[in-house]
N, C-alpha and C. Protein backbone atom coordinates (compact mmCIF):
# COMPACT_ATOMS: atom_id res chain seq x y z
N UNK A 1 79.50 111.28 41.25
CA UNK A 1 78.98 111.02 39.94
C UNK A 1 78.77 109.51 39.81
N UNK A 2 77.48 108.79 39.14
CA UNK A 2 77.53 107.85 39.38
C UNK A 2 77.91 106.90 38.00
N UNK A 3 78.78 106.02 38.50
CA UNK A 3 79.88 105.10 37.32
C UNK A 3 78.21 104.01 37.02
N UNK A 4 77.55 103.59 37.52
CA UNK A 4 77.46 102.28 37.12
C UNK A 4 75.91 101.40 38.51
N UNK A 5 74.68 100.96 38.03
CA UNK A 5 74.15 101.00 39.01
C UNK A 5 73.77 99.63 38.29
N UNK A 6 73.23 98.65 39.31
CA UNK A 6 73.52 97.31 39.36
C UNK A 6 72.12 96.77 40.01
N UNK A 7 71.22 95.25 39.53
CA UNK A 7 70.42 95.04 40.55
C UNK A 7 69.89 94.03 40.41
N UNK A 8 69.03 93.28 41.65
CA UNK A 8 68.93 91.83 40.83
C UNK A 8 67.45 91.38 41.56
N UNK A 9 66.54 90.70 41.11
CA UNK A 9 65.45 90.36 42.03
C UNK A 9 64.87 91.94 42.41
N UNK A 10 64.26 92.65 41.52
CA UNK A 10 63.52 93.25 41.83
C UNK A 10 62.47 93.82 40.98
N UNK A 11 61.18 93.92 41.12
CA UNK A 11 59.87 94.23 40.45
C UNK A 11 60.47 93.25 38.73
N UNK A 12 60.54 93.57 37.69
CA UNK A 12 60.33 92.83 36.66
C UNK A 12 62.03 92.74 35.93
N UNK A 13 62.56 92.82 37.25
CA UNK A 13 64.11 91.91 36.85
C UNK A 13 64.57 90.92 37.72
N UNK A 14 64.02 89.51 37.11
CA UNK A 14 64.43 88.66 38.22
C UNK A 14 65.97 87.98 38.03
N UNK A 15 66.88 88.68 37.27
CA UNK A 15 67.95 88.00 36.93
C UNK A 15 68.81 89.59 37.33
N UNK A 16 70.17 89.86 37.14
CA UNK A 16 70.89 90.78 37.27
C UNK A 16 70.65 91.96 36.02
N UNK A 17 70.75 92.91 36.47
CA UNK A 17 70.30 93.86 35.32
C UNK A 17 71.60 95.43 35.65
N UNK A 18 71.99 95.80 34.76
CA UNK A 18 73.15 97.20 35.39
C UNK A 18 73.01 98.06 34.28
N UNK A 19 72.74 99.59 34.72
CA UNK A 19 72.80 100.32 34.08
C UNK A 19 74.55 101.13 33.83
N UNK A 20 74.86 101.17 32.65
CA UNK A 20 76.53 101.85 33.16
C UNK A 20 76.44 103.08 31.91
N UNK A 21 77.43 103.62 32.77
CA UNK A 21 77.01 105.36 32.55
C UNK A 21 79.12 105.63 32.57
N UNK A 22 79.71 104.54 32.02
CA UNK A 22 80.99 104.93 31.55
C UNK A 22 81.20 105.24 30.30
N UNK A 23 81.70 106.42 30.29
CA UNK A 23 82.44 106.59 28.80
C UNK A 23 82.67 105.75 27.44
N UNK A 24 82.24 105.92 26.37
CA UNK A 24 83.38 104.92 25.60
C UNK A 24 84.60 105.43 25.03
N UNK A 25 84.46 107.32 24.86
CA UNK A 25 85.48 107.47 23.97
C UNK A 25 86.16 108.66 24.61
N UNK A 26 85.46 109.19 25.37
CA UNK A 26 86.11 110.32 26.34
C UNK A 26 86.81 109.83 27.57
N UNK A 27 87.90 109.08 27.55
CA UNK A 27 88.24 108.54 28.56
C UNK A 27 89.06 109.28 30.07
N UNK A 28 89.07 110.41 29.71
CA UNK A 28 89.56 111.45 30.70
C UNK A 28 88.15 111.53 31.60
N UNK A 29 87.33 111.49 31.41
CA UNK A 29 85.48 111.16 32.35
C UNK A 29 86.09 109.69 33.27
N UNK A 30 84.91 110.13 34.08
CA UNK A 30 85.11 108.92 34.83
C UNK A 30 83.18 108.34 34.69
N UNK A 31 82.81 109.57 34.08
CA UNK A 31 81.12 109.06 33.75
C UNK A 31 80.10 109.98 33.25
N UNK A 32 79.65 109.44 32.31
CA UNK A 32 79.44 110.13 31.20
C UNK A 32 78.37 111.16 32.14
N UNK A 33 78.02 112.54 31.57
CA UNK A 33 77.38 113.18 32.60
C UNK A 33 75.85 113.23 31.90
N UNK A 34 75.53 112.76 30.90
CA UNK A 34 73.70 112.93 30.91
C UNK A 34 74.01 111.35 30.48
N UNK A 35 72.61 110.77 30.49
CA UNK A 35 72.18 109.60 29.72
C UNK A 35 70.88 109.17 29.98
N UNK A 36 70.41 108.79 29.25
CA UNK A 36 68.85 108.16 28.69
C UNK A 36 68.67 106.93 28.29
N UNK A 37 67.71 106.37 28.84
CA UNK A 37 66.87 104.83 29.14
C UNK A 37 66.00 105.23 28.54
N UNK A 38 65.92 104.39 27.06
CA UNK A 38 65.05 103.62 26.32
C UNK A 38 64.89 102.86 25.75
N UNK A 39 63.91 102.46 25.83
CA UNK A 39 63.28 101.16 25.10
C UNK A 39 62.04 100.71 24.96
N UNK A 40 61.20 99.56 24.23
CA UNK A 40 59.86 99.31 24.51
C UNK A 40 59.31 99.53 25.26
N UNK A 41 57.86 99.01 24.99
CA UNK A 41 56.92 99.95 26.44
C UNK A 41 56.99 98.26 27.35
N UNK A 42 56.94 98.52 28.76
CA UNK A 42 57.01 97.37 28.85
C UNK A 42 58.83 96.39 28.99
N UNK A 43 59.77 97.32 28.86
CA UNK A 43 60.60 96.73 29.13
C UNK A 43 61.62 96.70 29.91
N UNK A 44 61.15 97.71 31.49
CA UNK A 44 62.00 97.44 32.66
C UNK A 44 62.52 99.41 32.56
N UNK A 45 62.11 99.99 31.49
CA UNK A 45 62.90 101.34 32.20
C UNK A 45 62.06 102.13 34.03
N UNK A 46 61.28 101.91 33.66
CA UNK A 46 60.31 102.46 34.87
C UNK A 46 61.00 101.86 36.40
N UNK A 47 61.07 100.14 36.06
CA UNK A 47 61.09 99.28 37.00
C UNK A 47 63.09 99.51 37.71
N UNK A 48 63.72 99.91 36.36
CA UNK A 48 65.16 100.42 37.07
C UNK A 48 64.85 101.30 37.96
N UNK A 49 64.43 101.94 36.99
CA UNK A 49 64.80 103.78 37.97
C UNK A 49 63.95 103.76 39.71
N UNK A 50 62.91 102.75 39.53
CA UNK A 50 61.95 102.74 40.87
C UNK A 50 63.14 101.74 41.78
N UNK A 51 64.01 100.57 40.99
CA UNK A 51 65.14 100.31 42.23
C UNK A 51 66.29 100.96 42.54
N UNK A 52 66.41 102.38 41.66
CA UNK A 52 67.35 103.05 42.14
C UNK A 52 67.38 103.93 43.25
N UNK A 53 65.72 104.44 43.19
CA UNK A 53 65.09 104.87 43.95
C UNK A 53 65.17 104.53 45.29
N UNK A 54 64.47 103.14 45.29
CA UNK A 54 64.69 102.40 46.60
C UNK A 54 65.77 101.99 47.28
N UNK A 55 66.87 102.05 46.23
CA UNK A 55 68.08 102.34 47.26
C UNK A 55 68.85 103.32 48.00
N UNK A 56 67.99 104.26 46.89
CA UNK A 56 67.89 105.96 48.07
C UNK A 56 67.61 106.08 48.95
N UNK A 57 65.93 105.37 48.91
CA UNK A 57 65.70 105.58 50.14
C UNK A 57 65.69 104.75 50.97
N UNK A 58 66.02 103.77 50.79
CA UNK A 58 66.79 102.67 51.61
C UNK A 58 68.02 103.40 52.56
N UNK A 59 68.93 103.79 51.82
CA UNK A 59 70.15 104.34 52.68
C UNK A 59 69.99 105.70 53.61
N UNK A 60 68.67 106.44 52.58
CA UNK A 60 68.57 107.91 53.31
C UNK A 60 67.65 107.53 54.59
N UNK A 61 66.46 106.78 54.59
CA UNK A 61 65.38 106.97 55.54
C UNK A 61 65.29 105.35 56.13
N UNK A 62 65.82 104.23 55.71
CA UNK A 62 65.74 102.88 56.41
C UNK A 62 65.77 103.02 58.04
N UNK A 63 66.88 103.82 58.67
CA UNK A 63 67.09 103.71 60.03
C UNK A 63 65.69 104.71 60.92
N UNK A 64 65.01 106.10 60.28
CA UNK A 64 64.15 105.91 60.65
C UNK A 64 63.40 105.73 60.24
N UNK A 65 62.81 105.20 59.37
CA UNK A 65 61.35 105.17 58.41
C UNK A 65 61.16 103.34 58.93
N UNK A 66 62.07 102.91 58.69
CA UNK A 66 61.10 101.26 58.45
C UNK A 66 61.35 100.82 60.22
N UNK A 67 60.46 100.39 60.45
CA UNK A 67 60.44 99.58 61.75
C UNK A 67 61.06 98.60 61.72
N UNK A 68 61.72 98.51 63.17
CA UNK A 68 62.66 97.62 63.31
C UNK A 68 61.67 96.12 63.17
N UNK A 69 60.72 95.51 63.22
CA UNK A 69 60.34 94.55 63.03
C UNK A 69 59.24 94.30 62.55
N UNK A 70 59.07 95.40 61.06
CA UNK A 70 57.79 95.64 60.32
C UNK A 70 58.79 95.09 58.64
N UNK A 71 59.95 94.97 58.85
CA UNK A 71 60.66 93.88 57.44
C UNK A 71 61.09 95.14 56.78
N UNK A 72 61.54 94.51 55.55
CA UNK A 72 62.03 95.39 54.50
C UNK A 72 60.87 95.41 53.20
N UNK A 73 60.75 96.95 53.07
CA UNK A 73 59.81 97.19 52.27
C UNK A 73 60.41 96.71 50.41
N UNK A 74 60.82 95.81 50.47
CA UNK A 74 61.12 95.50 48.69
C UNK A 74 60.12 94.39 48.21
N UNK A 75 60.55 94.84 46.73
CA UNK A 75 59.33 94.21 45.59
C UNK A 75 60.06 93.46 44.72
N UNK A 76 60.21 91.90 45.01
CA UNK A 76 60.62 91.26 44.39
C UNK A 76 60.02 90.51 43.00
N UNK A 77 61.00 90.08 42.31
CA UNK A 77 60.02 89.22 40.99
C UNK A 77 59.14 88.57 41.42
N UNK A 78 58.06 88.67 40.85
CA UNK A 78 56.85 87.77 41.25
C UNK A 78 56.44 86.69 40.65
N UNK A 79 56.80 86.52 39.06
CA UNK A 79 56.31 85.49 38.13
C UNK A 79 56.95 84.67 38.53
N UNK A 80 57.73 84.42 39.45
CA UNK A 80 58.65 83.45 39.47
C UNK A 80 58.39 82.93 40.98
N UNK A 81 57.92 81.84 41.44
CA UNK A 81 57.73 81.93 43.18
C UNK A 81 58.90 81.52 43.76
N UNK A 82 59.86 81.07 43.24
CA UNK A 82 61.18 80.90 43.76
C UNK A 82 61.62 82.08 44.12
N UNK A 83 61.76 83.11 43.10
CA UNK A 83 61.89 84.44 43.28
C UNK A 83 61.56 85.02 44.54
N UNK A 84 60.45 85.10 45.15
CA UNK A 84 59.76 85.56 46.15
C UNK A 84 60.44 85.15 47.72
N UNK A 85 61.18 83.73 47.63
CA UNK A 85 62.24 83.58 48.67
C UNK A 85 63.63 84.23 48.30
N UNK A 86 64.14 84.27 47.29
CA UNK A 86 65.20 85.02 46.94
C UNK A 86 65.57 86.44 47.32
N UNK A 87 67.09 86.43 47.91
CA UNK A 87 67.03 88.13 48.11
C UNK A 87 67.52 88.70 47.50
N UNK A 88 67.35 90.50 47.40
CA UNK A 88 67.60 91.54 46.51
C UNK A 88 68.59 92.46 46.67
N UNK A 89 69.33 92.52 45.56
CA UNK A 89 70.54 93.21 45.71
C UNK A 89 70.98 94.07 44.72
N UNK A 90 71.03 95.50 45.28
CA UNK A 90 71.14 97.12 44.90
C UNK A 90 72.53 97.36 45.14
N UNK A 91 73.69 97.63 43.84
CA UNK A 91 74.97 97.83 44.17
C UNK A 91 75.07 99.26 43.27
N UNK A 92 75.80 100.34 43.80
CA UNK A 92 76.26 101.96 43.14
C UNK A 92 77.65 102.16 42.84
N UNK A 93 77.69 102.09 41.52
CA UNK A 93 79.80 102.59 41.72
C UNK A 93 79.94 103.81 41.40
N UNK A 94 80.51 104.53 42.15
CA UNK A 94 80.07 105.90 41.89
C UNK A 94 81.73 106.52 42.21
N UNK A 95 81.86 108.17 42.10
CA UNK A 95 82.72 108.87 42.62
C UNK A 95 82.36 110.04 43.46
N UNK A 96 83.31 110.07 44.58
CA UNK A 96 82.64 111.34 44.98
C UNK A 96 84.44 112.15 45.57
N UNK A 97 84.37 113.34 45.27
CA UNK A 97 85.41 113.79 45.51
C UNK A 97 87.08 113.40 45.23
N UNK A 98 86.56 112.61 43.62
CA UNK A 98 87.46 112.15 42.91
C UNK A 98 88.14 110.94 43.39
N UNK A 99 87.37 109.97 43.81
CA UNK A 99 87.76 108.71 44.64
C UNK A 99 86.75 107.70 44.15
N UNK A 100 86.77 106.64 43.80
CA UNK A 100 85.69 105.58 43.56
C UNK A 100 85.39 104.71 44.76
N UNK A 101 83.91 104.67 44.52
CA UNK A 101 83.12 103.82 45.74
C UNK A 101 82.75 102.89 44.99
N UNK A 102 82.44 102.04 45.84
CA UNK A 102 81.48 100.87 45.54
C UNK A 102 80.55 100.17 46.86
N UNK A 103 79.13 100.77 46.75
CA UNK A 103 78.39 100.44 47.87
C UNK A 103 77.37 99.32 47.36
N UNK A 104 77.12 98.49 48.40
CA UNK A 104 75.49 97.83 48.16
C UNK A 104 75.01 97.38 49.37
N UNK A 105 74.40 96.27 48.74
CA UNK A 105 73.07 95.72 49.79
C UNK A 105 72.53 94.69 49.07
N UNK A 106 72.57 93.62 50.14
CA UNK A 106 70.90 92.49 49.90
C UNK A 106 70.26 92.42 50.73
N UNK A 107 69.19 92.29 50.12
CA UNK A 107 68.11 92.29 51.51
C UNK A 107 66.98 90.95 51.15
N UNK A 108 66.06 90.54 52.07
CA UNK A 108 65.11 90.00 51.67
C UNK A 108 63.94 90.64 52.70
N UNK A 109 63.57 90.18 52.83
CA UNK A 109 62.03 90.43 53.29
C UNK A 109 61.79 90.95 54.81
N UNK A 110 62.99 90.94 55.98
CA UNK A 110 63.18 90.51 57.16
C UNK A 110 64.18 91.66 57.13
N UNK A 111 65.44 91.40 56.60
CA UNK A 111 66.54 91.78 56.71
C UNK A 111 67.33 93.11 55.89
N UNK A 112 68.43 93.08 55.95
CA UNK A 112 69.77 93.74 55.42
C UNK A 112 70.49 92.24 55.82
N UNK A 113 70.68 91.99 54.70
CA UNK A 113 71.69 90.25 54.93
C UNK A 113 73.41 90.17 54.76
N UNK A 114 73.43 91.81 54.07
CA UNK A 114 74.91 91.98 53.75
C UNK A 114 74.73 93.60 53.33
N UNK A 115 76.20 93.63 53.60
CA UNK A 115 76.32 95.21 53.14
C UNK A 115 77.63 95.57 53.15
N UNK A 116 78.26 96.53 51.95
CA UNK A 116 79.35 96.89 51.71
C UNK A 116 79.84 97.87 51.22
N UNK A 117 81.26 98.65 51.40
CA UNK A 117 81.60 100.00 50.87
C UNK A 117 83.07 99.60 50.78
N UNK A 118 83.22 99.78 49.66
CA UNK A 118 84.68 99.49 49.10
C UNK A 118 85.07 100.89 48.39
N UNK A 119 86.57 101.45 48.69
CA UNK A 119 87.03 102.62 48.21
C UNK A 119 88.32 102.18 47.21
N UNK A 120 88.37 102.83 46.24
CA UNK A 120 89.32 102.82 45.18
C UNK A 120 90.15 103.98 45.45
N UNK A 121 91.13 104.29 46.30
CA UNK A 121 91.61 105.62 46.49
C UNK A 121 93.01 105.70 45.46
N UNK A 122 93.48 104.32 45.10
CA UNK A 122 94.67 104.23 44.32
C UNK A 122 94.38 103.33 43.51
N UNK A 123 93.29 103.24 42.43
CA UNK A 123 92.85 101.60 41.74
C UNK A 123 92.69 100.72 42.73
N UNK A 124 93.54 100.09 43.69
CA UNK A 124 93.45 99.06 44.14
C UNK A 124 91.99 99.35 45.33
N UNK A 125 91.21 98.39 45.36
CA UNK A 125 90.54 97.78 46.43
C UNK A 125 91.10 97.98 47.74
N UNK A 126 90.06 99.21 48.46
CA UNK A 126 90.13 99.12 49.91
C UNK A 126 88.64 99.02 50.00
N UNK A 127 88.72 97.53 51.59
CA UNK A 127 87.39 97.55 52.12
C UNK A 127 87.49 98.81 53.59
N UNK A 128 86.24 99.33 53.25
CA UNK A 128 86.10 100.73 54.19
C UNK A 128 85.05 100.01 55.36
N UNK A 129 83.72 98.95 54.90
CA UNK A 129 83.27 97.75 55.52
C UNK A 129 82.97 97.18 54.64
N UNK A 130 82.45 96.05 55.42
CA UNK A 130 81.88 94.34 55.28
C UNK A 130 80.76 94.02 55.98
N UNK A 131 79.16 94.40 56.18
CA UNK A 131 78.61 93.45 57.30
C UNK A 131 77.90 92.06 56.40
N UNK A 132 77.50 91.31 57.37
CA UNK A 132 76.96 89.93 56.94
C UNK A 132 75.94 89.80 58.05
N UNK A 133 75.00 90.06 58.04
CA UNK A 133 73.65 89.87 59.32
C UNK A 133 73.98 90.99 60.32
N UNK A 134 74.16 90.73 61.15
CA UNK A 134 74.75 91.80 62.30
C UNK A 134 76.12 91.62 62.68
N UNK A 135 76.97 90.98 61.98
CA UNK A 135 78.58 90.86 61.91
C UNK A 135 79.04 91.73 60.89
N UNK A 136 79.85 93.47 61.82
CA UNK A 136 80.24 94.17 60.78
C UNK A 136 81.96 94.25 60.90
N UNK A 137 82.12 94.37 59.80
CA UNK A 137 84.25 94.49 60.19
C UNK A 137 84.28 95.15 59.21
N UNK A 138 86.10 96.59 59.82
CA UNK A 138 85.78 97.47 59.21
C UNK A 138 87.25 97.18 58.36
N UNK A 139 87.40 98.03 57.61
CA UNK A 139 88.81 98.11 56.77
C UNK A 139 90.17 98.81 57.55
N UNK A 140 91.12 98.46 57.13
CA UNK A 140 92.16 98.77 57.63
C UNK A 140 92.26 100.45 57.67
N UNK A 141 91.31 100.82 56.63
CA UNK A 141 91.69 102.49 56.94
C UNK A 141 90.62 103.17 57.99
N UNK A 142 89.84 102.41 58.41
CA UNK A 142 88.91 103.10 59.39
C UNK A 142 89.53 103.39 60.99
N UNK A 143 89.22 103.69 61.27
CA UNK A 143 89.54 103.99 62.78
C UNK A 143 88.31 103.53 63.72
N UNK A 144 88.08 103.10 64.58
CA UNK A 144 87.19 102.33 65.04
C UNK A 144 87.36 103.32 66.78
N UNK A 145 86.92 104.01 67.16
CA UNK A 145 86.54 104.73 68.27
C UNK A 145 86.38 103.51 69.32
N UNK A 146 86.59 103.98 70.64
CA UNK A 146 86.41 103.01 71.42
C UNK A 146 85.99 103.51 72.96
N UNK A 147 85.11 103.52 73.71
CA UNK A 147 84.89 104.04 74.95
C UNK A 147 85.71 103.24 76.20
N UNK A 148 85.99 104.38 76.91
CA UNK A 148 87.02 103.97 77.66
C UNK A 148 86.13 103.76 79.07
């Protein structure tokens, strides 16, 4: 179920923007189960939901869909040309099987520049990984296979 979706530098949000889908008064939820985006015409609902999107399919089809040296297909702010060197970053806090995650990603134009999955199995913060370019390290609860 998803707690909380997060994003920054992308199509007509060039600053941080998060949609959150927690409770205010039912606090036995961990997230509220319908909710609705609105607002003016013109004021970023379209442009969320198309980067939530892309982080779907970022995670579902990136390894085979995008070529390894055809870049990353994202749409950064444009009014801004600083923007256009800047990279973009898609974070999900979600639950699944009564455990909290916390995944993301930045990317720019080339890359995956970072990437992360953090598990809440007891409140506290476990890293499950960490990468930074092609440097990945895993968390103390992973098990890391090894060929002999």
């Amino acid at each position: 179920m998803l707690r909380s979706f997060r994003l920054e530098n992308h199509r007509s949000f060039q600053g941080e923007a998060e949609l959150l889908l927690l409770p205010s008064y039912a606090t036995q939820r961990s997230a509220v189960p319908v909710a609705a985006v609105y607002g003016a015409n013109a004021a970023g609902k379209s442009n969320l939901l198309d980067g939530l999107r892309f982080m779907s399919r970022a995670v579902r089809d990136s390894y085979r869909r995008w070529e390894p040296e055809g870049g990353v297909p994202r749409r950064p702010y444009r009014l801004d040309p600083a923007s256009l060197a800047r990279p973009s970053t898609f974070v999900v806090d979600l639950v699944l099987d009564g455990t909290r995650y916390v995944y993301g990603f930045t990317v720019d134009d080339d890359h995956v520049l970072q990437e992360w999955l953090y598990g809440y199995p007891h409140v506290k913060r476990r890293v499950i990984f960490e990468r930074e370019g092609s440097a990945t390290e895993f968390g103390s609860t992973v098990v890391e296979s090894r060929a002999s």
